[in-house]
PDB file of N, CA and C in Angstrom:
ATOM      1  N   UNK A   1      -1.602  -5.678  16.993  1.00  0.00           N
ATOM      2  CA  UNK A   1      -1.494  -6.305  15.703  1.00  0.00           C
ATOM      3  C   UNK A   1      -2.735  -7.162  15.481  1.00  0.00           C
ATOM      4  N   UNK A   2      -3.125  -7.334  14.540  1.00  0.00           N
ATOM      5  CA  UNK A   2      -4.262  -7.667  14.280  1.00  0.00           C
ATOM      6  C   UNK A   2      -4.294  -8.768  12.542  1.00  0.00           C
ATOM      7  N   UNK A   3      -4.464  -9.743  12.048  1.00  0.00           N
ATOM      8  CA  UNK A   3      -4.410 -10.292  10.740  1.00  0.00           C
ATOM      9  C   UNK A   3      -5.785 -10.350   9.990  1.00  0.00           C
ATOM     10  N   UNK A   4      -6.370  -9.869   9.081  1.00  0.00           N
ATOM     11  CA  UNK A   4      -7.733  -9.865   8.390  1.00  0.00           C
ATOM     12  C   UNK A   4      -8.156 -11.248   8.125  1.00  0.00           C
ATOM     13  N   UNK A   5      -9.610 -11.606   8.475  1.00  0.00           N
ATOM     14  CA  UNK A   5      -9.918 -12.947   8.451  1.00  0.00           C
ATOM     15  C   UNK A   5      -9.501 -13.929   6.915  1.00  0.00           C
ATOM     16  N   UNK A   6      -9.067 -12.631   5.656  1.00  0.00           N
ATOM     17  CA  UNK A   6      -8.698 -13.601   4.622  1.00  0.00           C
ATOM     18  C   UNK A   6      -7.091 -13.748   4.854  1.00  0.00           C
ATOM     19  N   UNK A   7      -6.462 -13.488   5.519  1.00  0.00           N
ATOM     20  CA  UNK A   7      -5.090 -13.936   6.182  1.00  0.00           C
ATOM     21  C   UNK A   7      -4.158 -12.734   5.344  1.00  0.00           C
ATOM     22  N   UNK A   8      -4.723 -11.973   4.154  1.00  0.00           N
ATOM     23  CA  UNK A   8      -3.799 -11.053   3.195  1.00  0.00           C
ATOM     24  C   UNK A   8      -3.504  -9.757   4.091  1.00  0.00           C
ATOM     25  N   UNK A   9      -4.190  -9.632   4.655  1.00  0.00           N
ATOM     26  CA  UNK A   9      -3.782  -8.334   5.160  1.00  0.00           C
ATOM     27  C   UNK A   9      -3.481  -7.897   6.414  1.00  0.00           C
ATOM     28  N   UNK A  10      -2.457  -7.540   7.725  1.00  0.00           N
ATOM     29  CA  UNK A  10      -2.207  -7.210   8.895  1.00  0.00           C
ATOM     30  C   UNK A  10      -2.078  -5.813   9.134  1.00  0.00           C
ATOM     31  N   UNK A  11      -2.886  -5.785  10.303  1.00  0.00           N
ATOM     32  CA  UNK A  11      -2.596  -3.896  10.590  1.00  0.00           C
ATOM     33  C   UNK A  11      -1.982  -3.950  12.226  1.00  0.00           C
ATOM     34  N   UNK A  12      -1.342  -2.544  12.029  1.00  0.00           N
ATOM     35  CA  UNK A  12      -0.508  -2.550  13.729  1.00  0.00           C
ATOM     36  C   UNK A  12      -0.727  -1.473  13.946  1.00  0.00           C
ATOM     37  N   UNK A  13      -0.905  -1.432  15.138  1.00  0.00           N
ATOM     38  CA  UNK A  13      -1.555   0.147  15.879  1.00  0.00           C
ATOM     39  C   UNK A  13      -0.147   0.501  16.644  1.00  0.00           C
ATOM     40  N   UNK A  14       0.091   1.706  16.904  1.00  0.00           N
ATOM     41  CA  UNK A  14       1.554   1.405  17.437  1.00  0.00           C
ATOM     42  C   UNK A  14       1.221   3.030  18.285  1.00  0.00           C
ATOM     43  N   UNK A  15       1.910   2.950  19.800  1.00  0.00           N
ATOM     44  CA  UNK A  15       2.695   4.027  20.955  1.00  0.00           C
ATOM     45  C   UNK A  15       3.154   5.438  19.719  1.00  0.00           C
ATOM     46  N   UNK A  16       3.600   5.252  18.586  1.00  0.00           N
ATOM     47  CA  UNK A  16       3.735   6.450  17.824  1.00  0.00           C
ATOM     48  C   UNK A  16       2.657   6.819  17.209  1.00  0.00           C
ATOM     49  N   UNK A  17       1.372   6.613  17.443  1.00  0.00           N
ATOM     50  CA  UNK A  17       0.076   7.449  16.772  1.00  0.00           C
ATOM     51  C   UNK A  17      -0.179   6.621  14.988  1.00  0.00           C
ATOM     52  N   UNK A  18       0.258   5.684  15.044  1.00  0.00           N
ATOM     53  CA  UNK A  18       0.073   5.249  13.964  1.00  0.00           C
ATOM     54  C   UNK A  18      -0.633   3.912  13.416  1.00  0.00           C
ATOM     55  N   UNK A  19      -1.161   4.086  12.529  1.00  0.00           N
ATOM     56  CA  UNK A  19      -1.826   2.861  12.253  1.00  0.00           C
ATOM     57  C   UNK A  19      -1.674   2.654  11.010  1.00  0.00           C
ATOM     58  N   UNK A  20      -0.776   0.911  10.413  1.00  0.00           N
ATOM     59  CA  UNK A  20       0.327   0.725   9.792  1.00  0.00           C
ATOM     60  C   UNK A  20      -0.841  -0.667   8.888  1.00  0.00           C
ATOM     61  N   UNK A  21      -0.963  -0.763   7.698  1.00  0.00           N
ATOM     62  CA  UNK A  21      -1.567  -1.467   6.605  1.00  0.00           C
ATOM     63  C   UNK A  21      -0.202  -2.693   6.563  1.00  0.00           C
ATOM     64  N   UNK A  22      -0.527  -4.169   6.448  1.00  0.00           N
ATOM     65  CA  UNK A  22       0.899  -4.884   5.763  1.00  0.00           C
ATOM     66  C   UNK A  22       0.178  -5.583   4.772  1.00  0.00           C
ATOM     67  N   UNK A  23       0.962  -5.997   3.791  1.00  0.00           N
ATOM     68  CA  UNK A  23       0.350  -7.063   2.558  1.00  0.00           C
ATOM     69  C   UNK A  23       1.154  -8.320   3.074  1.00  0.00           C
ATOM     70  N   UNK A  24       0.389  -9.447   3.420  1.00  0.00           N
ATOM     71  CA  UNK A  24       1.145 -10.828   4.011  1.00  0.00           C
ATOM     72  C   UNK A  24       2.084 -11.270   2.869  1.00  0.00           C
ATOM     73  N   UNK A  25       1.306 -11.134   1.871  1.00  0.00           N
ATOM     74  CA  UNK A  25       1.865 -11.948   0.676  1.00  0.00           C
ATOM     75  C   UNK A  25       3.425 -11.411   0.264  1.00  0.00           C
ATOM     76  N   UNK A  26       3.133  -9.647   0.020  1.00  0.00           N
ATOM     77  CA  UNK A  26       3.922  -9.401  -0.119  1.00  0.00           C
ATOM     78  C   UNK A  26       5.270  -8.974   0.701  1.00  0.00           C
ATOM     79  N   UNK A  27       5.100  -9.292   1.871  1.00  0.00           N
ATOM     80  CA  UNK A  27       5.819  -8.406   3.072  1.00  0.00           C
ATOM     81  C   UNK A  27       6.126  -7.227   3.285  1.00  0.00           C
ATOM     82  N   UNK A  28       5.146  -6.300   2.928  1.00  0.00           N
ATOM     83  CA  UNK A  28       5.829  -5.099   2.585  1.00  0.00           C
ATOM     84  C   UNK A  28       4.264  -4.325   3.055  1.00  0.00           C
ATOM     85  N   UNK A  29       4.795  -2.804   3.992  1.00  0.00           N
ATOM     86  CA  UNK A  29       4.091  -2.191   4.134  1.00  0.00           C
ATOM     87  C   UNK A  29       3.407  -1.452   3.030  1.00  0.00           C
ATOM     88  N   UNK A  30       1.696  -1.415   2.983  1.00  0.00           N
ATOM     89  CA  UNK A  30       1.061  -0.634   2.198  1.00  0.00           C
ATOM     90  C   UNK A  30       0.408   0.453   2.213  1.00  0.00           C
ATOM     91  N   UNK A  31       0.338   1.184   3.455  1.00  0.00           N
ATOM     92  CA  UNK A  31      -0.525   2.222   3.934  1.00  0.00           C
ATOM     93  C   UNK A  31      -0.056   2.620   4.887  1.00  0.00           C
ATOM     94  N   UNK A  32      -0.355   3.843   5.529  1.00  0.00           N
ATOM     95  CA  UNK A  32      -0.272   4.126   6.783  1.00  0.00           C
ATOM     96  C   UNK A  32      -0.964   5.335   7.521  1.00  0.00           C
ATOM     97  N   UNK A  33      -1.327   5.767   8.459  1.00  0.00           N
ATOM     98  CA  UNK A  33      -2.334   6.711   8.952  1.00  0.00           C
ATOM     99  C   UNK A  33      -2.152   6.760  10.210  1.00  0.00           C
ATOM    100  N   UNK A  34      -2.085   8.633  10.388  1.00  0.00           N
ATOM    101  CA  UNK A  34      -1.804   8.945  12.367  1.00  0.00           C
ATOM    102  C   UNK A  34      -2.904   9.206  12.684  1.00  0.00           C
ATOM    103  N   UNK A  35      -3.316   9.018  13.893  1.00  0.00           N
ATOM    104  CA  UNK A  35      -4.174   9.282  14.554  1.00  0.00           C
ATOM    105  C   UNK A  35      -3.885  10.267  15.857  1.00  0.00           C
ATOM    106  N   UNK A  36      -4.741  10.853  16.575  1.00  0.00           N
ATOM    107  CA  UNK A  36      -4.732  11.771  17.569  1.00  0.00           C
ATOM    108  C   UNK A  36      -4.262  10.650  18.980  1.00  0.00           C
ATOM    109  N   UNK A  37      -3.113  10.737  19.340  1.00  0.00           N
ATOM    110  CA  UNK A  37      -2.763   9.711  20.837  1.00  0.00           C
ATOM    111  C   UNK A  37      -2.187   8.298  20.503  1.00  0.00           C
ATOM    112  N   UNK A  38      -1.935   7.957  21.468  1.00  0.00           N
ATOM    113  CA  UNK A  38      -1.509   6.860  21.246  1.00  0.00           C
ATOM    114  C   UNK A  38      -2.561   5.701  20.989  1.00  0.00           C
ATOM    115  N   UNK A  39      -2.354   5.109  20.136  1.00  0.00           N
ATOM    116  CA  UNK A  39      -3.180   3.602  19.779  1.00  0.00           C
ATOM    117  C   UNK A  39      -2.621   2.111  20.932  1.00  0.00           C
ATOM    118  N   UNK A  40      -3.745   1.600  20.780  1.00  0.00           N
ATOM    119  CA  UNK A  40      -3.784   0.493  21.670  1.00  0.00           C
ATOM    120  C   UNK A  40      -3.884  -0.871  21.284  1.00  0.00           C
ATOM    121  N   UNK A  41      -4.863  -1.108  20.414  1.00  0.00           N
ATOM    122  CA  UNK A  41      -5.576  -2.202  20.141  1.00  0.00           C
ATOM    123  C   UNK A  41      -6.038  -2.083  18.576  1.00  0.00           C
ATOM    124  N   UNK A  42      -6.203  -2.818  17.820  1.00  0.00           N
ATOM    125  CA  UNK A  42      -7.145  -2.747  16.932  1.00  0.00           C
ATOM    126  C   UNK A  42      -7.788  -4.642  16.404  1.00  0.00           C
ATOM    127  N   UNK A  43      -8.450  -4.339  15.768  1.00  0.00           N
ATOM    128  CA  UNK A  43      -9.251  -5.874  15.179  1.00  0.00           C
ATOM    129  C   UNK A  43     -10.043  -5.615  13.962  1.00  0.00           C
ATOM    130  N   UNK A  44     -10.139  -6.361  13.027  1.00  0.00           N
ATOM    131  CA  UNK A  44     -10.967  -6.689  11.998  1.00  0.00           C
ATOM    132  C   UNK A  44     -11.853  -7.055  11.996  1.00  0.00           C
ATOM    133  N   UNK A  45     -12.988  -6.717  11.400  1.00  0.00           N
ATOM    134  CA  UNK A  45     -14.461  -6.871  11.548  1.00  0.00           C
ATOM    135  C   UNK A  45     -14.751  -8.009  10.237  1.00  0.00           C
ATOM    136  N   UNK A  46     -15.901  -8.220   9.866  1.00  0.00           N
ATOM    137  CA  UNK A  46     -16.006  -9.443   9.077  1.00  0.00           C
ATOM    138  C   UNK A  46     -16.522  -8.980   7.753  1.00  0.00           C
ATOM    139  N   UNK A  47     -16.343  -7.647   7.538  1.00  0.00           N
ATOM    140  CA  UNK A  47     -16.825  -6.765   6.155  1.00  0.00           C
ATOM    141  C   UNK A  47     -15.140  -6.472   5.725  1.00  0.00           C
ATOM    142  N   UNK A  48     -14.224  -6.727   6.482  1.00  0.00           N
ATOM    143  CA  UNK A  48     -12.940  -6.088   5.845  1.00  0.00           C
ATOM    144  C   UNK A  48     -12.535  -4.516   6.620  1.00  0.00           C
ATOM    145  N   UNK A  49     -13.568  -4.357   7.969  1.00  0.00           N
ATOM    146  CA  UNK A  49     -13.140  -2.912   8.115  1.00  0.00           C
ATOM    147  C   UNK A  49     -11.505  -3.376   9.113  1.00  0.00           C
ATOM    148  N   UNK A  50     -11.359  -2.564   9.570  1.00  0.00           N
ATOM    149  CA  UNK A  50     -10.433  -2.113  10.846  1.00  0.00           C
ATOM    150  C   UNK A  50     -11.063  -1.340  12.043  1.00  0.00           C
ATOM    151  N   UNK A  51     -10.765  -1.648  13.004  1.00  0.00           N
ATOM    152  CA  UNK A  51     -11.127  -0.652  14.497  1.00  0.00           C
ATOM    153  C   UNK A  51     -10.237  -0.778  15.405  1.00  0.00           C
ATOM    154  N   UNK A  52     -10.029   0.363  15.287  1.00  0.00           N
ATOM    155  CA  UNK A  52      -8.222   0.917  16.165  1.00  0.00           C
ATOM    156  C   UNK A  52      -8.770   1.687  17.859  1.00  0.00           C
ATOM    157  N   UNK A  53      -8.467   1.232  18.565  1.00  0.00           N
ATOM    158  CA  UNK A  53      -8.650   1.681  20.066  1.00  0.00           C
ATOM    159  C   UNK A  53      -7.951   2.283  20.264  1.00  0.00           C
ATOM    160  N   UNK A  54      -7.601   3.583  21.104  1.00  0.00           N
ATOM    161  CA  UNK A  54      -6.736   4.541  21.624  1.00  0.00           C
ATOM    162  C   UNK A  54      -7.098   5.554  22.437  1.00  0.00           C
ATOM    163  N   UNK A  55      -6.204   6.200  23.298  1.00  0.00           N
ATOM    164  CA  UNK A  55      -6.478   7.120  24.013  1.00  0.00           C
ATOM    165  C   UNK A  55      -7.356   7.815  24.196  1.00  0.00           C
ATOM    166  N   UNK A  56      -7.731   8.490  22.798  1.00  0.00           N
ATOM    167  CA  UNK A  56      -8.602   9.668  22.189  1.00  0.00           C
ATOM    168  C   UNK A  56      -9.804   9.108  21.861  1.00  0.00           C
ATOM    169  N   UNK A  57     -10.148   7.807  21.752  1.00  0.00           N
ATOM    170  CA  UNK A  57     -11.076   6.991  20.605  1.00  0.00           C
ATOM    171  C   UNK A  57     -11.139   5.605  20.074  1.00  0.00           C
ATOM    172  N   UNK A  58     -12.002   5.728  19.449  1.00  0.00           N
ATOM    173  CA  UNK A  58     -12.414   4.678  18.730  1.00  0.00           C
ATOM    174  C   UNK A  58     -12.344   5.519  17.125  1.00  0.00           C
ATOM    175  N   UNK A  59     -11.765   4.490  15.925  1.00  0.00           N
ATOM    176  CA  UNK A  59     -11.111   4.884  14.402  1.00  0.00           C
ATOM    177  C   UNK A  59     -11.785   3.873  14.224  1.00  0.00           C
ATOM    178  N   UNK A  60     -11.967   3.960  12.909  1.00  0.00           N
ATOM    179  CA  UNK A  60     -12.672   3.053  11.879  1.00  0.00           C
ATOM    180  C   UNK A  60     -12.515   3.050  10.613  1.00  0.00           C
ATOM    181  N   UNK A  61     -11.601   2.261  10.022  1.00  0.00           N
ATOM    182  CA  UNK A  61     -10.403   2.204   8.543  1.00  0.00           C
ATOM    183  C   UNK A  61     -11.261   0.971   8.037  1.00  0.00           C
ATOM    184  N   UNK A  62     -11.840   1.716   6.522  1.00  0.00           N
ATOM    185  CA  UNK A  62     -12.070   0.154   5.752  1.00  0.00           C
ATOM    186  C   UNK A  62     -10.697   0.645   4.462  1.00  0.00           C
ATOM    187  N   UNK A  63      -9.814  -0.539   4.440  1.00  0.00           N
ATOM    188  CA  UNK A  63      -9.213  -0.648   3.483  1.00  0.00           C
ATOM    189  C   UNK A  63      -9.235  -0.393   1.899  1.00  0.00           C
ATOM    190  N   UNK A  64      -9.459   0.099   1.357  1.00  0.00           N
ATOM    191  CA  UNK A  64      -9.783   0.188  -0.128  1.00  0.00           C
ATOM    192  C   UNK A  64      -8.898  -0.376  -1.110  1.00  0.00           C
ATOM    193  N   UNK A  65      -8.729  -1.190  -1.753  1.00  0.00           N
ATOM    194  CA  UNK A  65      -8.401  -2.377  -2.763  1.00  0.00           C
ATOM    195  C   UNK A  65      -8.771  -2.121  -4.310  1.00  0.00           C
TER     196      UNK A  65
END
């Protein structure tokens, strides 16, 4: 789990191949995207991207707004 440095947005990498968008404000999931393996890790970069760690790789999600 990971929270975007403007606090609006959380992403979760999850054991089911998925990588899950949240809106803080709103509580409510906004996106979502599988990836090849299981995910591990991810973190926010300081442009707004995402980088999801996993089995298979390294992913790289910029959010679009």
């Amino acid at each position: 789990m990971a929270i975007a440095p403007d606090g609006i947005w959380l992403a979760t990498a999850g054991l089911d191949n998925t990588v899950r968008f949240w809106s803080v404000p709103d509580q409510r999931s906004v996106a979502m995207t599988r990836a090849e393996g299981v995910l591990v890790s991810c973190s926010w970069g300081a442009a707004g991207e995402l980088a999801v760690g996993g089995e298979r790789g390294l992913y790289l999600f910029a959010l679009l707004t």
